[in-house]
C-alpha atoms as a PDB file:
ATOM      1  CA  UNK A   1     111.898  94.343  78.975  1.00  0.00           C
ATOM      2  CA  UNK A   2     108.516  96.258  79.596  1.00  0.00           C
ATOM      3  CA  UNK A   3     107.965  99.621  78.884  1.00  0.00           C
ATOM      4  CA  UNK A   4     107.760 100.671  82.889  1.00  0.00           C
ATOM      5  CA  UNK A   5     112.027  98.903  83.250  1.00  0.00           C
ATOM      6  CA  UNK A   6     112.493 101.078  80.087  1.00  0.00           C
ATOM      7  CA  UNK A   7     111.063 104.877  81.328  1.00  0.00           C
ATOM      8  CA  UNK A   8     113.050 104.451  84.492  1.00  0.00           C
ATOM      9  CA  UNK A   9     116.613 104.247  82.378  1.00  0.00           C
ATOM     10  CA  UNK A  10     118.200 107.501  81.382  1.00  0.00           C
ATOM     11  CA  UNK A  11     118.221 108.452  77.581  1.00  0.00           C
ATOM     12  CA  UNK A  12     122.203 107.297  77.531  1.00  0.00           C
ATOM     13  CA  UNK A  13     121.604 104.002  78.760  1.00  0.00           C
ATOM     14  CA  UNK A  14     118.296 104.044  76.259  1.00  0.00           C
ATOM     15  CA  UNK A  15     120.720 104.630  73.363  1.00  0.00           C
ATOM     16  CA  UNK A  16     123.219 101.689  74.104  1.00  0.00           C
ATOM     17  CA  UNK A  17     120.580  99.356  75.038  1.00  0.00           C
ATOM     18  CA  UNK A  18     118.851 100.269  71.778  1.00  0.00           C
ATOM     19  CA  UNK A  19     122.125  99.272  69.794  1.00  0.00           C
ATOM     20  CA  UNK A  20     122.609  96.430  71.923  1.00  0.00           C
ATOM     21  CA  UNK A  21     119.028  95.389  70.693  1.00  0.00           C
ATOM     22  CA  UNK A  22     119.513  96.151  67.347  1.00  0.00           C
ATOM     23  CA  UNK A  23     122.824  93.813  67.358  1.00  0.00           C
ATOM     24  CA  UNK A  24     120.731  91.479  68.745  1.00  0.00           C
ATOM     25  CA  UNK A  25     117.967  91.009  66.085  1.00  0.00           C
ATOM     26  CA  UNK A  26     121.138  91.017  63.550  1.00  0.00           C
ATOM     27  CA  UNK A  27     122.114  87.869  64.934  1.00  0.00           C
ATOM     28  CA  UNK A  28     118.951  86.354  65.714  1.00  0.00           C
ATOM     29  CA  UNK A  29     117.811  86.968  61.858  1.00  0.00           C
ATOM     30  CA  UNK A  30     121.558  85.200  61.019  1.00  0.00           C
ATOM     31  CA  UNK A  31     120.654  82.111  63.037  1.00  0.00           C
ATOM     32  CA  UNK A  32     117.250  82.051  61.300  1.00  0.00           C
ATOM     33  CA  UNK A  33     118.717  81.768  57.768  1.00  0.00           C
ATOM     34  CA  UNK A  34     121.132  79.371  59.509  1.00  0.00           C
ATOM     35  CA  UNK A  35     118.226  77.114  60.438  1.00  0.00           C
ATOM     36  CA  UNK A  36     119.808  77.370  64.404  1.00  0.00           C
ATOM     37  CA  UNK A  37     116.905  79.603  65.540  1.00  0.00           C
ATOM     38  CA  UNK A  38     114.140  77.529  67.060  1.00  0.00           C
ATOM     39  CA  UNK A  39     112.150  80.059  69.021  1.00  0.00           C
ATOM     40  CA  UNK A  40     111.361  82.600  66.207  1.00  0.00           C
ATOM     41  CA  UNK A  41     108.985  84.230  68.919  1.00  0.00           C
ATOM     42  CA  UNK A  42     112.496  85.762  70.042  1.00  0.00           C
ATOM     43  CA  UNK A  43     112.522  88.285  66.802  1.00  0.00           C
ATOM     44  CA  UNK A  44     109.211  89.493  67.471  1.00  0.00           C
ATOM     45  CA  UNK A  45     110.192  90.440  70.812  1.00  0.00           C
ATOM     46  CA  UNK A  46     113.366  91.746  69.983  1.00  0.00           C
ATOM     47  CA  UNK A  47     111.511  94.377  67.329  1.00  0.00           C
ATOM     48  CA  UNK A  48     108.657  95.152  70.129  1.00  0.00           C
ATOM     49  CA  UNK A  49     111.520  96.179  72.430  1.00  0.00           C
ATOM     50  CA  UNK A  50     113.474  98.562  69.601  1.00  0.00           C
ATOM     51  CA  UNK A  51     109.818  99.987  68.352  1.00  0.00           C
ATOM     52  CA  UNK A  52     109.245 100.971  72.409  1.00  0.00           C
ATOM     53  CA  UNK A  53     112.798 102.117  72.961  1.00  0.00           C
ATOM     54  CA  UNK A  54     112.580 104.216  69.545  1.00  0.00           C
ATOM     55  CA  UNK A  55     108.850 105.505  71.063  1.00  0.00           C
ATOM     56  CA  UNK A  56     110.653 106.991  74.523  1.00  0.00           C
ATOM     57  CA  UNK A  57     113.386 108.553  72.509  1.00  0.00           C
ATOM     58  CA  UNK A  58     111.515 110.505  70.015  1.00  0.00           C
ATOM     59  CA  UNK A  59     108.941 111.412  73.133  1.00  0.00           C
ATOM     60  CA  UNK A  60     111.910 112.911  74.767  1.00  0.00           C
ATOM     61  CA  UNK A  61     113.193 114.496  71.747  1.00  0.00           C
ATOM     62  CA  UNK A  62     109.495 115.993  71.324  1.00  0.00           C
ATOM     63  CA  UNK A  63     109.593 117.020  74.865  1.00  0.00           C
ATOM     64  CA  UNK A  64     113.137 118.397  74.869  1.00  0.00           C
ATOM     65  CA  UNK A  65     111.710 121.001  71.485  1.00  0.00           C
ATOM     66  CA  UNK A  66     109.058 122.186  72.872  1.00  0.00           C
ATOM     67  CA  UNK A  67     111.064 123.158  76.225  1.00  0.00           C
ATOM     68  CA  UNK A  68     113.629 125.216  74.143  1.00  0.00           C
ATOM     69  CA  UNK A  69     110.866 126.890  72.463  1.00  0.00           C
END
């Protein structure tokens, strides 16, 4: 998922869709050690999408501060 599909989703769907990620890279790193992971490309992409996911959140975060202040 790019990081244009990712700004349009609200920060709730953000959150579970960061877990959902997260889960994911748990089970692709499993099936790694299992020697059933073929396309190790998959990982890499997995940790892009969490780093951009983590980037909106803590920009909203930021944004959400600095509005209260």
């Amino acid at each position: 998922m790019n990081l244009v599909e990712l700004k349009q989703k609200p920060i709730s769907e953000l959150r579970t869709f960061l877990n959902e990620q997260r889960e994911l890279l748990r089970e692709l790193e499993f099936q790694v050690r299992e020697g059933q992971l073929k396309q190790l490309h998959k990982i890499k992409l997995t940790k892009k999408t969490i780093a951009r996911i983590l980037t909106l959140l803590k920009a909203d975060e930021k944004n959400t501060t600095e509005q209260a202040a």
